[in-house]
C-alpha atoms as a PDB file:
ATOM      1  CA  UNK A   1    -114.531  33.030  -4.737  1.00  0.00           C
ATOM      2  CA  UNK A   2    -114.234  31.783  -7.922  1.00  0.00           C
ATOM      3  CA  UNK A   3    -115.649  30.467 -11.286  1.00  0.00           C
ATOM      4  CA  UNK A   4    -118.986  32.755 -11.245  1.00  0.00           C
ATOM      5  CA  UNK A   5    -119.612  31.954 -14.764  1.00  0.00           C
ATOM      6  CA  UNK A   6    -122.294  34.303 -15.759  1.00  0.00           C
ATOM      7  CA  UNK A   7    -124.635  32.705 -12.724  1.00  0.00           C
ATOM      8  CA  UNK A   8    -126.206  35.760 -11.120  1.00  0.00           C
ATOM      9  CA  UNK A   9    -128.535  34.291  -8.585  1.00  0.00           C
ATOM     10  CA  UNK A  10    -126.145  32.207  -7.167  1.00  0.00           C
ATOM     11  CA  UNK A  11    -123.390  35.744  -6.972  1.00  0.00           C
ATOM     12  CA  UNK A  12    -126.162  37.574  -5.177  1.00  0.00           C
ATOM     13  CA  UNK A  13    -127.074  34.634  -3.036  1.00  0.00           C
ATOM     14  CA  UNK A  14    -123.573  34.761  -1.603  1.00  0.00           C
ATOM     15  CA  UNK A  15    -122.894  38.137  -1.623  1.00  0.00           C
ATOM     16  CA  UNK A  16    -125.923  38.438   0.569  1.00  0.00           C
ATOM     17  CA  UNK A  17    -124.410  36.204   3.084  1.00  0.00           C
ATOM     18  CA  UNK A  18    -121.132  37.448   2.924  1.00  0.00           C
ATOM     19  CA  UNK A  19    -122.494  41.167   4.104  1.00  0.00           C
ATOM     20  CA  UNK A  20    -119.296  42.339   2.360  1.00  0.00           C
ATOM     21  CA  UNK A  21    -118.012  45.613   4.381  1.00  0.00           C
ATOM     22  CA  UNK A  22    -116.243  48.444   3.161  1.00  0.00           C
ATOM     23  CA  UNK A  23    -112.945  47.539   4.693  1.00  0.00           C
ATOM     24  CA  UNK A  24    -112.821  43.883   3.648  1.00  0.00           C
ATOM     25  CA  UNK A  25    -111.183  42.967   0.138  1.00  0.00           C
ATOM     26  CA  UNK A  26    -112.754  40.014  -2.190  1.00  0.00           C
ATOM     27  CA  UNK A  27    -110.814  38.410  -4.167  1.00  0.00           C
ATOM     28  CA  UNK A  28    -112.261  36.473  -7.485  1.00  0.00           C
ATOM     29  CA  UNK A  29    -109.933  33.929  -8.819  1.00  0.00           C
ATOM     30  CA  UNK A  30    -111.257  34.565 -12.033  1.00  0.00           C
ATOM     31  CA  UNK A  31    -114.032  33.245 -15.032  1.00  0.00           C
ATOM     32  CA  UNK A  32    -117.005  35.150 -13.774  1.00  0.00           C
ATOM     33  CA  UNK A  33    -117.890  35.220 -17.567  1.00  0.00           C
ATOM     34  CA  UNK A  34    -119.846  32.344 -19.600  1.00  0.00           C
ATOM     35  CA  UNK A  35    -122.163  29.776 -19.612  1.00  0.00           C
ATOM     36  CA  UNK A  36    -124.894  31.564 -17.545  1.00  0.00           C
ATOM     37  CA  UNK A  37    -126.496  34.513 -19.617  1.00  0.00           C
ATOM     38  CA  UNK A  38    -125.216  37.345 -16.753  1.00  0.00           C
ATOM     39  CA  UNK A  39    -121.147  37.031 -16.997  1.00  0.00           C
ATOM     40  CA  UNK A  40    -120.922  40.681 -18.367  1.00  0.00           C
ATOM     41  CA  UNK A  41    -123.540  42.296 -15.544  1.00  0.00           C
ATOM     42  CA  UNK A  42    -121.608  40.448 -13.668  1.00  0.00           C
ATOM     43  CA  UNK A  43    -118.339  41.654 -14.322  1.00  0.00           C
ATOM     44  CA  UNK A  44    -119.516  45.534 -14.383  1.00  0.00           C
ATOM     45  CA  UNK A  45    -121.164  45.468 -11.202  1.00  0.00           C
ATOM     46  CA  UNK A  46    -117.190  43.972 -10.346  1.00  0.00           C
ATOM     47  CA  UNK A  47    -115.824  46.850 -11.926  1.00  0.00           C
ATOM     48  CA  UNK A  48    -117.150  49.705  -9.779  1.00  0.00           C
ATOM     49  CA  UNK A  49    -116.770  47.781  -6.181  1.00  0.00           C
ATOM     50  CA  UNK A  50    -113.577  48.709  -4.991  1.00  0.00           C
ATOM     51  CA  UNK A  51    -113.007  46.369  -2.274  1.00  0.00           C
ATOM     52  CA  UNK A  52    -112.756  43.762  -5.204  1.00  0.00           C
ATOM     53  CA  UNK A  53    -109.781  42.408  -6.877  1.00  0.00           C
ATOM     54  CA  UNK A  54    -110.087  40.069  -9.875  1.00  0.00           C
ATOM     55  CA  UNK A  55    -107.751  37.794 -11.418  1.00  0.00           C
ATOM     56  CA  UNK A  56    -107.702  36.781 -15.670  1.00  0.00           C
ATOM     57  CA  UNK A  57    -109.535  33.513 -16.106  1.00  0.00           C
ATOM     58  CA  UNK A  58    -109.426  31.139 -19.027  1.00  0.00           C
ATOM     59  CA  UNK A  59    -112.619  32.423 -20.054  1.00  0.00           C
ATOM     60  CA  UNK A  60    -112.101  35.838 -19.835  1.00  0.00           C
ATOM     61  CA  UNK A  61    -108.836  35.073 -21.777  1.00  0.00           C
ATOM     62  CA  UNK A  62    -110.684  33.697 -24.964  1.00  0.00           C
ATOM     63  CA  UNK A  63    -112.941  36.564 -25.187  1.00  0.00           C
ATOM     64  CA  UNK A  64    -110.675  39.128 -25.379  1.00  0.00           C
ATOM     65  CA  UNK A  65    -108.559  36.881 -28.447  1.00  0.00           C
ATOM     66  CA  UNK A  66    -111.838  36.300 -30.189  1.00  0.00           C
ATOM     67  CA  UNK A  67    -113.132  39.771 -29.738  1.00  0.00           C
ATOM     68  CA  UNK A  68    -109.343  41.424 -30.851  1.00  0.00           C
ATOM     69  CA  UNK A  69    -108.715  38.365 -33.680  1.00  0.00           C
ATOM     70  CA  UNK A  70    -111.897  38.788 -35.249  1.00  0.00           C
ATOM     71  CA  UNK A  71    -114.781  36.514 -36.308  1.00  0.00           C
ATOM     72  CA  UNK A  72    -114.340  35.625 -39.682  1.00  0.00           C
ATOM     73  CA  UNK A  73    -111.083  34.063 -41.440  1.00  0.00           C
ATOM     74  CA  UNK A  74    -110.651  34.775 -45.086  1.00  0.00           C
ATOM     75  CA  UNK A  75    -109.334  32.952 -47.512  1.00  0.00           C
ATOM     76  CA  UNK A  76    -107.125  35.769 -49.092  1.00  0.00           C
ATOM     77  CA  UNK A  77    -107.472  33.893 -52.828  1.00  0.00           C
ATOM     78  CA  UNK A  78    -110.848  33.488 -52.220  1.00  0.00           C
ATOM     79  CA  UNK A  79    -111.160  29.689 -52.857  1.00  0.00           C
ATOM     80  CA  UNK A  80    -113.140  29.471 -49.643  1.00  0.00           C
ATOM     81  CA  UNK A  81    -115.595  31.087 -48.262  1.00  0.00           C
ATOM     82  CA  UNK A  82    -114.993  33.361 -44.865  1.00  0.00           C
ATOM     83  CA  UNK A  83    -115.148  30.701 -41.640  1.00  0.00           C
ATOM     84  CA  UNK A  84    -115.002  31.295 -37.957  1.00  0.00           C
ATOM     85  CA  UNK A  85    -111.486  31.960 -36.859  1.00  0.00           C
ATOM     86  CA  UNK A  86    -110.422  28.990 -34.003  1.00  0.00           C
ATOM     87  CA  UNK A  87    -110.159  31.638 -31.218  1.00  0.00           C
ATOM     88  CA  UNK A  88    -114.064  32.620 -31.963  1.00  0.00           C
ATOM     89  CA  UNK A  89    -114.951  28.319 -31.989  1.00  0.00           C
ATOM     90  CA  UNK A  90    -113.125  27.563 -28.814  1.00  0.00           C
ATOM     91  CA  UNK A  91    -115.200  30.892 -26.833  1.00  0.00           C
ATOM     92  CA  UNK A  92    -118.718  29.244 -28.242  1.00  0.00           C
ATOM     93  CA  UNK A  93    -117.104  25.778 -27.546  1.00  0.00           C
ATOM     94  CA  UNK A  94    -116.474  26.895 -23.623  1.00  0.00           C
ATOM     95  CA  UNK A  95    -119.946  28.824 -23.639  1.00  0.00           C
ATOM     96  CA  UNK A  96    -119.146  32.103 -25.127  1.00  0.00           C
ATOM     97  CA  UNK A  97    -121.979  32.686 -27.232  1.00  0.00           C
ATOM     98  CA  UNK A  98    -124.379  33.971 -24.941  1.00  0.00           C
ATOM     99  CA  UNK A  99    -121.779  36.640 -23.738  1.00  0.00           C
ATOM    100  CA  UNK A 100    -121.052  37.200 -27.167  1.00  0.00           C
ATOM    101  CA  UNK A 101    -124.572  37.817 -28.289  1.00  0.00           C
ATOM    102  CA  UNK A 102    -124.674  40.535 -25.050  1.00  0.00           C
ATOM    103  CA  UNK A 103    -122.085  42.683 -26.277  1.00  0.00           C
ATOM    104  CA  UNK A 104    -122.317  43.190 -29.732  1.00  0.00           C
ATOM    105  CA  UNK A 105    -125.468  44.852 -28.597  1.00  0.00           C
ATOM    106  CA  UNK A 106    -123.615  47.874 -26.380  1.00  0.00           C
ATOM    107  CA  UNK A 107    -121.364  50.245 -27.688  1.00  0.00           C
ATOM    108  CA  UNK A 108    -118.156  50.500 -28.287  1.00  0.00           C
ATOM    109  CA  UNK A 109    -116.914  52.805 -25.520  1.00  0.00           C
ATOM    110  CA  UNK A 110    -118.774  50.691 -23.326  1.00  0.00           C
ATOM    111  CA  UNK A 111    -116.956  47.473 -24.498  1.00  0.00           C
ATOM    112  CA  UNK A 112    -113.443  49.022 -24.876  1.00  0.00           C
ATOM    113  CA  UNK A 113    -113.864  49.366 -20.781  1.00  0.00           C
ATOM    114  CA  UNK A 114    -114.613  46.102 -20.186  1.00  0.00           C
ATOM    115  CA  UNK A 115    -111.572  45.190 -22.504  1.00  0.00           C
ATOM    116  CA  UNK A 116    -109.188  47.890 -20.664  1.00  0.00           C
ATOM    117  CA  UNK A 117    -110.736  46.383 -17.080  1.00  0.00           C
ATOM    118  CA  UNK A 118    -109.307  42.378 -18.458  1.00  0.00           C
ATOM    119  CA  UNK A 119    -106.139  43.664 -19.937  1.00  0.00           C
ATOM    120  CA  UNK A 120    -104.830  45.015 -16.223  1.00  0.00           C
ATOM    121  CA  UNK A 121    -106.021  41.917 -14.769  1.00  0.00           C
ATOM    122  CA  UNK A 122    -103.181  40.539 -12.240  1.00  0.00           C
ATOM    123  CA  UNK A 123    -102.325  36.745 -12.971  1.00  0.00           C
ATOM    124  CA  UNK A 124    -101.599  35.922  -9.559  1.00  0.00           C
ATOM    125  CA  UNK A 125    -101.919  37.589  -6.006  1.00  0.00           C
ATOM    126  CA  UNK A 126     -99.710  36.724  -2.978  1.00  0.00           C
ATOM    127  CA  UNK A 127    -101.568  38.331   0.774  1.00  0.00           C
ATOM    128  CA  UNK A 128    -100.686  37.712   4.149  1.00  0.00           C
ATOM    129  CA  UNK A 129    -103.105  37.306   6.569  1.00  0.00           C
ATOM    130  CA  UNK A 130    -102.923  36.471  10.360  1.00  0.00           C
ATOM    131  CA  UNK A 131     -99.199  35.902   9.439  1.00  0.00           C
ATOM    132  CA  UNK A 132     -99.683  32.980   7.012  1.00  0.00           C
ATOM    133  CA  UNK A 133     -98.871  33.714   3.341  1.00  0.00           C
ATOM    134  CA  UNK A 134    -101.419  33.009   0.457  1.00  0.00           C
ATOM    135  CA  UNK A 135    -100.712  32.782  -3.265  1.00  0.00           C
ATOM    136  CA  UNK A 136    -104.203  33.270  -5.027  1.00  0.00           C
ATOM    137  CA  UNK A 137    -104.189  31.777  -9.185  1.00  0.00           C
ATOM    138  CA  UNK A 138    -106.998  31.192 -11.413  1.00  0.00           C
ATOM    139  CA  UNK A 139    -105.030  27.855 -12.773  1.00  0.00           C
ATOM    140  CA  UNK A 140    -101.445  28.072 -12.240  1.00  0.00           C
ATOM    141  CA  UNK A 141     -98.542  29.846 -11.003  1.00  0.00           C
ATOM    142  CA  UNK A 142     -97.008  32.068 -13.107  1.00  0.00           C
ATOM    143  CA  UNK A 143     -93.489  31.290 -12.348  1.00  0.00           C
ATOM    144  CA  UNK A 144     -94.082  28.023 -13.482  1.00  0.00           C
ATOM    145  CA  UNK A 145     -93.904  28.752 -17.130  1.00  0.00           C
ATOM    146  CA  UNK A 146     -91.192  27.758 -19.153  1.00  0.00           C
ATOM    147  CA  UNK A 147     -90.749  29.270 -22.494  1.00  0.00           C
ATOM    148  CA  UNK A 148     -90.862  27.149 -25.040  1.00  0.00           C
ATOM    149  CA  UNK A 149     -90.820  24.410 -23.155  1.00  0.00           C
ATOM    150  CA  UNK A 150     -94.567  23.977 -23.014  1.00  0.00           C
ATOM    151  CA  UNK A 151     -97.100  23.886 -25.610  1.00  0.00           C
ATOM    152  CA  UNK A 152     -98.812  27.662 -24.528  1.00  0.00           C
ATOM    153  CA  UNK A 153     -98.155  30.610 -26.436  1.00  0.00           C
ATOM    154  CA  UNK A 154     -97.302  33.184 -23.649  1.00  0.00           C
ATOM    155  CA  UNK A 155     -97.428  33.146 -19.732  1.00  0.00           C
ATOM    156  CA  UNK A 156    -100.860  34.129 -19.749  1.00  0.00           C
ATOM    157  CA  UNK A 157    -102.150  31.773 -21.228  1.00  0.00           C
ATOM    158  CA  UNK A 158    -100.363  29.390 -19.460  1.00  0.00           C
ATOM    159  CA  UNK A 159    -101.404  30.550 -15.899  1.00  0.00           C
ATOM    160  CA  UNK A 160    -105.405  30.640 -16.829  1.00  0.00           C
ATOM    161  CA  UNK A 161    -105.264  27.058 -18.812  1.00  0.00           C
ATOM    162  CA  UNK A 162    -102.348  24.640 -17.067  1.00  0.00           C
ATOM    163  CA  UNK A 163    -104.647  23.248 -14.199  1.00  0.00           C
ATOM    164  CA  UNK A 164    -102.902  22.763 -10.853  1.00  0.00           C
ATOM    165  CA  UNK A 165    -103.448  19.038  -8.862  1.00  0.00           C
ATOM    166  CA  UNK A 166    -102.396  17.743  -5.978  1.00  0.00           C
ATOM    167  CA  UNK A 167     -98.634  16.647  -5.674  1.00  0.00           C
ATOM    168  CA  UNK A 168     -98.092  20.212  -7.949  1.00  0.00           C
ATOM    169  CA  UNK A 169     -95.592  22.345  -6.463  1.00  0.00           C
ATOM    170  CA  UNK A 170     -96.730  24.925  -4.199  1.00  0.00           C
ATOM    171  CA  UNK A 171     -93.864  27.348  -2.808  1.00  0.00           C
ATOM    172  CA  UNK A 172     -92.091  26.793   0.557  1.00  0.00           C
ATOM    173  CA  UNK A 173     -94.873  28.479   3.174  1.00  0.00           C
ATOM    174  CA  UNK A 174     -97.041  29.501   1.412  1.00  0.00           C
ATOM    175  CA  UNK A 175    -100.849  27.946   0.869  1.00  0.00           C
ATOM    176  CA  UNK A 176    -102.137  27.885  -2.523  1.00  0.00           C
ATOM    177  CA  UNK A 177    -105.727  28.998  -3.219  1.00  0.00           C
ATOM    178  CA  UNK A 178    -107.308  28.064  -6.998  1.00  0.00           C
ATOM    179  CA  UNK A 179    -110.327  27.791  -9.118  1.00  0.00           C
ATOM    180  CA  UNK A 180    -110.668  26.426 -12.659  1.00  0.00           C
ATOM    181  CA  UNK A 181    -110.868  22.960 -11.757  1.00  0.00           C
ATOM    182  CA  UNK A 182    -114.321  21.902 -10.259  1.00  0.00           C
ATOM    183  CA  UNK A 183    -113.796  20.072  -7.256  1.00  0.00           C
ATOM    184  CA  UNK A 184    -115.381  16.825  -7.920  1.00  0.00           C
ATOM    185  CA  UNK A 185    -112.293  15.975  -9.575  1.00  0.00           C
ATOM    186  CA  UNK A 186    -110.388  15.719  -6.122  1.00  0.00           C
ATOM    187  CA  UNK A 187    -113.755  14.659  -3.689  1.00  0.00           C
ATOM    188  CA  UNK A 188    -116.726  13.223  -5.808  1.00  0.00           C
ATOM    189  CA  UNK A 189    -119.671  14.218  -3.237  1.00  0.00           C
ATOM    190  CA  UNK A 190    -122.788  16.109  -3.791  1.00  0.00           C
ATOM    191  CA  UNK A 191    -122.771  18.679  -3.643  1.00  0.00           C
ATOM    192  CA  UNK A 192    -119.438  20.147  -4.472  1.00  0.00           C
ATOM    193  CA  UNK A 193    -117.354  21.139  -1.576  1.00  0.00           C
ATOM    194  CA  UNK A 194    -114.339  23.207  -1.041  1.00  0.00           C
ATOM    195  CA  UNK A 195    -111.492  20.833  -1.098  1.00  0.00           C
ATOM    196  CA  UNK A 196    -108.453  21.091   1.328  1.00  0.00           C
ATOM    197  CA  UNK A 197    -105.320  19.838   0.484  1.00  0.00           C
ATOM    198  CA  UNK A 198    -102.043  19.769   2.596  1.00  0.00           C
ATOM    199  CA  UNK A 199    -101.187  23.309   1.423  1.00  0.00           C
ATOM    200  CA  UNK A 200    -103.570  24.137  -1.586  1.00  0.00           C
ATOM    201  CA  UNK A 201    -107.075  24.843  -1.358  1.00  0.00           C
ATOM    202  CA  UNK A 202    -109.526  23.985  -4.743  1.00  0.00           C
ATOM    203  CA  UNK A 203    -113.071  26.617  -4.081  1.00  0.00           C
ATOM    204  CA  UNK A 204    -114.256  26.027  -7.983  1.00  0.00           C
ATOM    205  CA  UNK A 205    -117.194  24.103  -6.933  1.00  0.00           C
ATOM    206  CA  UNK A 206    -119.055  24.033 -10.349  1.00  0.00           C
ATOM    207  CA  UNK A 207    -120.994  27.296 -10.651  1.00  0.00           C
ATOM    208  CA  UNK A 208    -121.018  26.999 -14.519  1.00  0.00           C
ATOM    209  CA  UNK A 209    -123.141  24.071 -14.265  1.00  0.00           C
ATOM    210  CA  UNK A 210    -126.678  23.646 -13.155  1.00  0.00           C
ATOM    211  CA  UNK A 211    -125.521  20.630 -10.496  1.00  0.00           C
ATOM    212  CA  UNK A 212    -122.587  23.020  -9.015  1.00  0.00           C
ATOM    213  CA  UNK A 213    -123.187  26.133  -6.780  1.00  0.00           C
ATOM    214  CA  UNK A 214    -120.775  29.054  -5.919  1.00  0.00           C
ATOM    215  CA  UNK A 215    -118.394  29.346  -2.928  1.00  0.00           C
ATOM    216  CA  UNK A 216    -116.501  31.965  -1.011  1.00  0.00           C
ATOM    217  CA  UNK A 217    -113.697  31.144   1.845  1.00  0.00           C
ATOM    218  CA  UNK A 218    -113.894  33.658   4.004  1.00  0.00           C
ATOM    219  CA  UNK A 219    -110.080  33.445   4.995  1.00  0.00           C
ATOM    220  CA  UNK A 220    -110.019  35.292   8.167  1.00  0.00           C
ATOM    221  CA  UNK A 221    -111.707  32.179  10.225  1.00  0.00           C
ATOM    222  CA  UNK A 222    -112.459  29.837   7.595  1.00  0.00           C
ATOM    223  CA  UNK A 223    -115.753  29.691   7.397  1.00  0.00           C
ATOM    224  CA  UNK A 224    -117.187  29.000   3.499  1.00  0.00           C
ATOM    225  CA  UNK A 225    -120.452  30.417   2.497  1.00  0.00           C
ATOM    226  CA  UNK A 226    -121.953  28.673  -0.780  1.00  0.00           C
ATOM    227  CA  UNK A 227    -125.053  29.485  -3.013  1.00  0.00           C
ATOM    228  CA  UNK A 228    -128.395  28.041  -2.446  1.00  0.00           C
END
């Protein structure tokens, strides 16, 4: 699954279908913070299940630069007054503000684990199942990056922002599995779907917004199990 964004009764709703056993493994492609009030709840009940493997998401990715950049810019000769720095106004531009308002309220220990939990994050995931090979990304491929060549400070970055769409490159037999971009921008039905490309599946399908629901591909027979 991916793209949880802070939505807790549509998580439980498919977590209670899925029946999740101990020896099965889910995988979140990432952004199970902002927008809905629950991302960080969220994201420690995903900390102590371990059958779960997270990637970094783009939102999870501005947090932890606002949080470690600071709030406030000062104007060292003091001609301005302090401002919020850009990292902090693109989190509350992307939803942030709710999450933000959640953790200043915990403590510190508390919030240096959910920093230490982001900063291990994989990128990417490659699995093999039923002897066909999956590469799992939140936006992009992290061998795709070109230093300096694009217009993103590091590979991380890259990999949770640079959106993947059909006619990308996906590597020789393998099947590409992403989130980050809602769905409706490949199939415009209601509601959202999981879309299926030739070798790339898209299972963003628009938690983070109150006309979207949550999905999960189970990949061992392909059924999908969305939200209510």
């Amino acid at each position: 699954m991916s793209d949880i964004h802070g939505n807790s009764k549509r998580f439980d709703d498919v977590l209670k279908q899925i029946r999740l056993q101990p020896e099965d493994t889910l995988y979140i492609l990432g952004d199970v913070v902002d927008r809905y009030p629950d991302g960080i709840r969220i994201l420690r009940r995903i900390m102590k299940m371990p059958n779960v493997k997270m990637l970094l998401g783009n939102h999870e990715f501005m947090m932890l630069e606002a949080l470690e950049k600071g709030f406030w810019v000062v104007d060292r000769n003091r001609k301005l007054p302090p401002r919020p720095s850009k990292e902090f106004e693109r989190w509350y531009r992307n939803g942030g503000e709710v999450k933000h308002n959640y953790l200043r309220h915990n403590r510190k220990e508390w919030r240096k684990e959910v920093s230490d939990y982001l900063h291990a994050l994989p990128l990417n995931i490659d699995i093999e199942l039923h002897g066909k090979k999956y590469k799992l990304i939140h936006a992009s491929m992290e061998e795709d990056y070109v230093p300096m060549a694009d217009h993103y400070n590091s590979k991380t970055e890259f990999t949770v922002w640079e959106r993947w769409y059909p006619g990308d490159r996906v590597p020789e037999g393998y099947t590409l599995i992403f989130g980050h971009t809602p769905t409706y921008q490949f199939r415009r039905i209601k509601p959202l779907e999981v879309w299926y490309g030739e070798n790339a599946i898209g299972i963003d399908c628009g938690c983070g917004f109150p006309v979207g629901r949550l999905a999960c591909l189970r990949l061992d027979d392909g059924v999908v199990f969305y939200s209510e």
